[in-house]
C-alpha atoms as a PDB file:
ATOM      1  CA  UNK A   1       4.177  -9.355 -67.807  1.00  0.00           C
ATOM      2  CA  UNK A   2       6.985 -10.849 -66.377  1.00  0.00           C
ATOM      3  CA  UNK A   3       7.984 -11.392 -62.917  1.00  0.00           C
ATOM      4  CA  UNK A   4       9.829  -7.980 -62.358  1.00  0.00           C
ATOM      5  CA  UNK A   5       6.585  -6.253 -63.611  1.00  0.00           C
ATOM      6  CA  UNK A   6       4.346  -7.989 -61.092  1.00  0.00           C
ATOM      7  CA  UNK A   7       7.204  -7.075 -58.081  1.00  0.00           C
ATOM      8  CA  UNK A   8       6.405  -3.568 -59.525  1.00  0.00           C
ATOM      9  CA  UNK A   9       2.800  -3.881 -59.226  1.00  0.00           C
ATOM     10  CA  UNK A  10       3.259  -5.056 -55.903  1.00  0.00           C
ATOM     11  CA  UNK A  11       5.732  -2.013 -54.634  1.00  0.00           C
ATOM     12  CA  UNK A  12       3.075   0.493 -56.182  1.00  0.00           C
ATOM     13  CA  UNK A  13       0.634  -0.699 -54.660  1.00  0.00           C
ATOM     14  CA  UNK A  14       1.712  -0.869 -51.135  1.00  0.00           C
ATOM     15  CA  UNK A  15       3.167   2.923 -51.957  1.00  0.00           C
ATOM     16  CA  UNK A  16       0.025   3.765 -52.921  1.00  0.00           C
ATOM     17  CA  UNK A  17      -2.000   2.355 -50.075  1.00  0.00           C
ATOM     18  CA  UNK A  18       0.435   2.995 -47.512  1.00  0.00           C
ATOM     19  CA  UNK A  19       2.818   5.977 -48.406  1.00  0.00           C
ATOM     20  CA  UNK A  20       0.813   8.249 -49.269  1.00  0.00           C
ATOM     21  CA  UNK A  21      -2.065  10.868 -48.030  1.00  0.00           C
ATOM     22  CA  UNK A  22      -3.430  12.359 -51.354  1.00  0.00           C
ATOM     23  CA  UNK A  23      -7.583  12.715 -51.811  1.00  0.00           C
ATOM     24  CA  UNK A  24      -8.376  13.197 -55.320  1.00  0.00           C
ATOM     25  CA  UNK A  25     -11.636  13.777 -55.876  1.00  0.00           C
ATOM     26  CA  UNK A  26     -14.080  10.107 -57.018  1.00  0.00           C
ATOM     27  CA  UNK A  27     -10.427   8.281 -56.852  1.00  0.00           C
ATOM     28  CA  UNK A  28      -9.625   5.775 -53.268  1.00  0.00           C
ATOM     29  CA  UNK A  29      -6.297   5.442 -53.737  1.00  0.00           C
ATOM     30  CA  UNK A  30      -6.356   2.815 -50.886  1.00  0.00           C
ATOM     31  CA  UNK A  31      -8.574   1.038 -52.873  1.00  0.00           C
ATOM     32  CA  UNK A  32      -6.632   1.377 -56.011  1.00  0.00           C
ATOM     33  CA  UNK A  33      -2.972  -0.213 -53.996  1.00  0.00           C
ATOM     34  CA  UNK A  34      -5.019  -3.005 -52.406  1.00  0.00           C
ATOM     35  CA  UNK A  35      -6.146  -3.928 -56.123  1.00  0.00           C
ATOM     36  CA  UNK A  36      -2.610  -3.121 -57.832  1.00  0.00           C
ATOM     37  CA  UNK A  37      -0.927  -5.402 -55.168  1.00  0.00           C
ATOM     38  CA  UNK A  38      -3.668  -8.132 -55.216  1.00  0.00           C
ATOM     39  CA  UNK A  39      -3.081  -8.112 -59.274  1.00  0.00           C
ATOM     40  CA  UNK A  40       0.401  -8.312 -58.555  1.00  0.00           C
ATOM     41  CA  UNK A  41       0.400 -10.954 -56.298  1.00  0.00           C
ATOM     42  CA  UNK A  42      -1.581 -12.651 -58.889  1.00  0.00           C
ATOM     43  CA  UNK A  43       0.711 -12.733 -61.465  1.00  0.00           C
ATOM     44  CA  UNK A  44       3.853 -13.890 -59.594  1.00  0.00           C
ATOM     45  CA  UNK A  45       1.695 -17.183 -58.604  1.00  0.00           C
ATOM     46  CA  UNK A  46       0.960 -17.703 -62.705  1.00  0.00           C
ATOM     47  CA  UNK A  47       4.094 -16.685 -63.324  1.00  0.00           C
ATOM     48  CA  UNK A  48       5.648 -19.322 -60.958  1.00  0.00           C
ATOM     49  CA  UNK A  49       3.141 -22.007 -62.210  1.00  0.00           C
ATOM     50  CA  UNK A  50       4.417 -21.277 -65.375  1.00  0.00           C
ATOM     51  CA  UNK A  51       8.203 -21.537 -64.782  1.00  0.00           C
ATOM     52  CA  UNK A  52       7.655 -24.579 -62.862  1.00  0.00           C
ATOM     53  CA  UNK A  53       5.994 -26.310 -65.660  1.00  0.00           C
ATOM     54  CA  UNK A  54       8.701 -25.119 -68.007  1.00  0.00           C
ATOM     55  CA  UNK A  55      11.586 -26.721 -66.060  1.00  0.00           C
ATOM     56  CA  UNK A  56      13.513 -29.126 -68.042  1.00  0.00           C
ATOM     57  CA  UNK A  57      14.669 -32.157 -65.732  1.00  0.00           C
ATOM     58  CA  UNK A  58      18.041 -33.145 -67.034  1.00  0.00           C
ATOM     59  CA  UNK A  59      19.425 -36.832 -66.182  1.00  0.00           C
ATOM     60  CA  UNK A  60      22.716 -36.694 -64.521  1.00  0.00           C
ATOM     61  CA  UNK A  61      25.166 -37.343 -66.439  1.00  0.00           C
ATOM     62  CA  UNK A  62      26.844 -40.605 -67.034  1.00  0.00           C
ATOM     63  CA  UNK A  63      30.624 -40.567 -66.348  1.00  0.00           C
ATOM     64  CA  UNK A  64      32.928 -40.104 -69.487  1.00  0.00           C
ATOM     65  CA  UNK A  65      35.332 -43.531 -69.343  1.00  0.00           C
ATOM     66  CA  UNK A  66      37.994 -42.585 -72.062  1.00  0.00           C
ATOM     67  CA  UNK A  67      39.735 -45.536 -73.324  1.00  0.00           C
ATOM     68  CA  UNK A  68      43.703 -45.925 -73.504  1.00  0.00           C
ATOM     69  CA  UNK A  69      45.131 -45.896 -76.271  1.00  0.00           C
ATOM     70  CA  UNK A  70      48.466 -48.092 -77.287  1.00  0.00           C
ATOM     71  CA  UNK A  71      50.787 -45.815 -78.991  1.00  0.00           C
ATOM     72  CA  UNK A  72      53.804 -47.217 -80.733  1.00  0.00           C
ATOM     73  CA  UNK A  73      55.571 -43.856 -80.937  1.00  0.00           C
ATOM     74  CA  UNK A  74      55.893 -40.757 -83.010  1.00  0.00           C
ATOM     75  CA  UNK A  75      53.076 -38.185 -82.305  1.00  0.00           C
ATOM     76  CA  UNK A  76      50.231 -38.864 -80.273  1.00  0.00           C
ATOM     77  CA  UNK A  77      47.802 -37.528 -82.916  1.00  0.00           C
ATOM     78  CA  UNK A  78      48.191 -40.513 -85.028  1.00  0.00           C
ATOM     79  CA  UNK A  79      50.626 -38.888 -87.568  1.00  0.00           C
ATOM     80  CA  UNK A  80      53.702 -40.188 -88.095  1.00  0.00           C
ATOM     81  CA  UNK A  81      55.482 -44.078 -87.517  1.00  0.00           C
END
């Protein structure tokens, strides 16, 4: 489950505890939002653990110092006197 799937988790479970009024019968729905967004929340802290840990750290790079070249005429390429 990626991060968009625990930002889902999250939304549906505030819906459910917050948004809405149903009463099914031997179901809290209350209940069942608190634990959706608690699950979500849960899963973008791994998942950010994770992506932290997978961060490559690239050196800066080191300026490019091209060197002249001494051309004696004719193309530039190297072809031709």
């Amino acid at each position: 489950m990626g991060l968009g799937g625990c930002i889902i988790l999250i939304a549906v479970g505030a819906i459910l505890a917050f948004a809405t009024d149903w009463n099914m019968q031997g179901v809290n729905l209350d209940l069942v939002g608190v634990i959706f967004m608690i699950v979500g929340l849960i899963g973008v802290a791994t998942f950010s653990s994770i992506a932290r840990r997978r961060r490559v750290i690239v050196p800066p790079a080191t300026p490019v110092v091209e060197e002249e070249r001494h051309h004696r005429g004719g193309y530039s390429d190297g072809y031709g006197v």
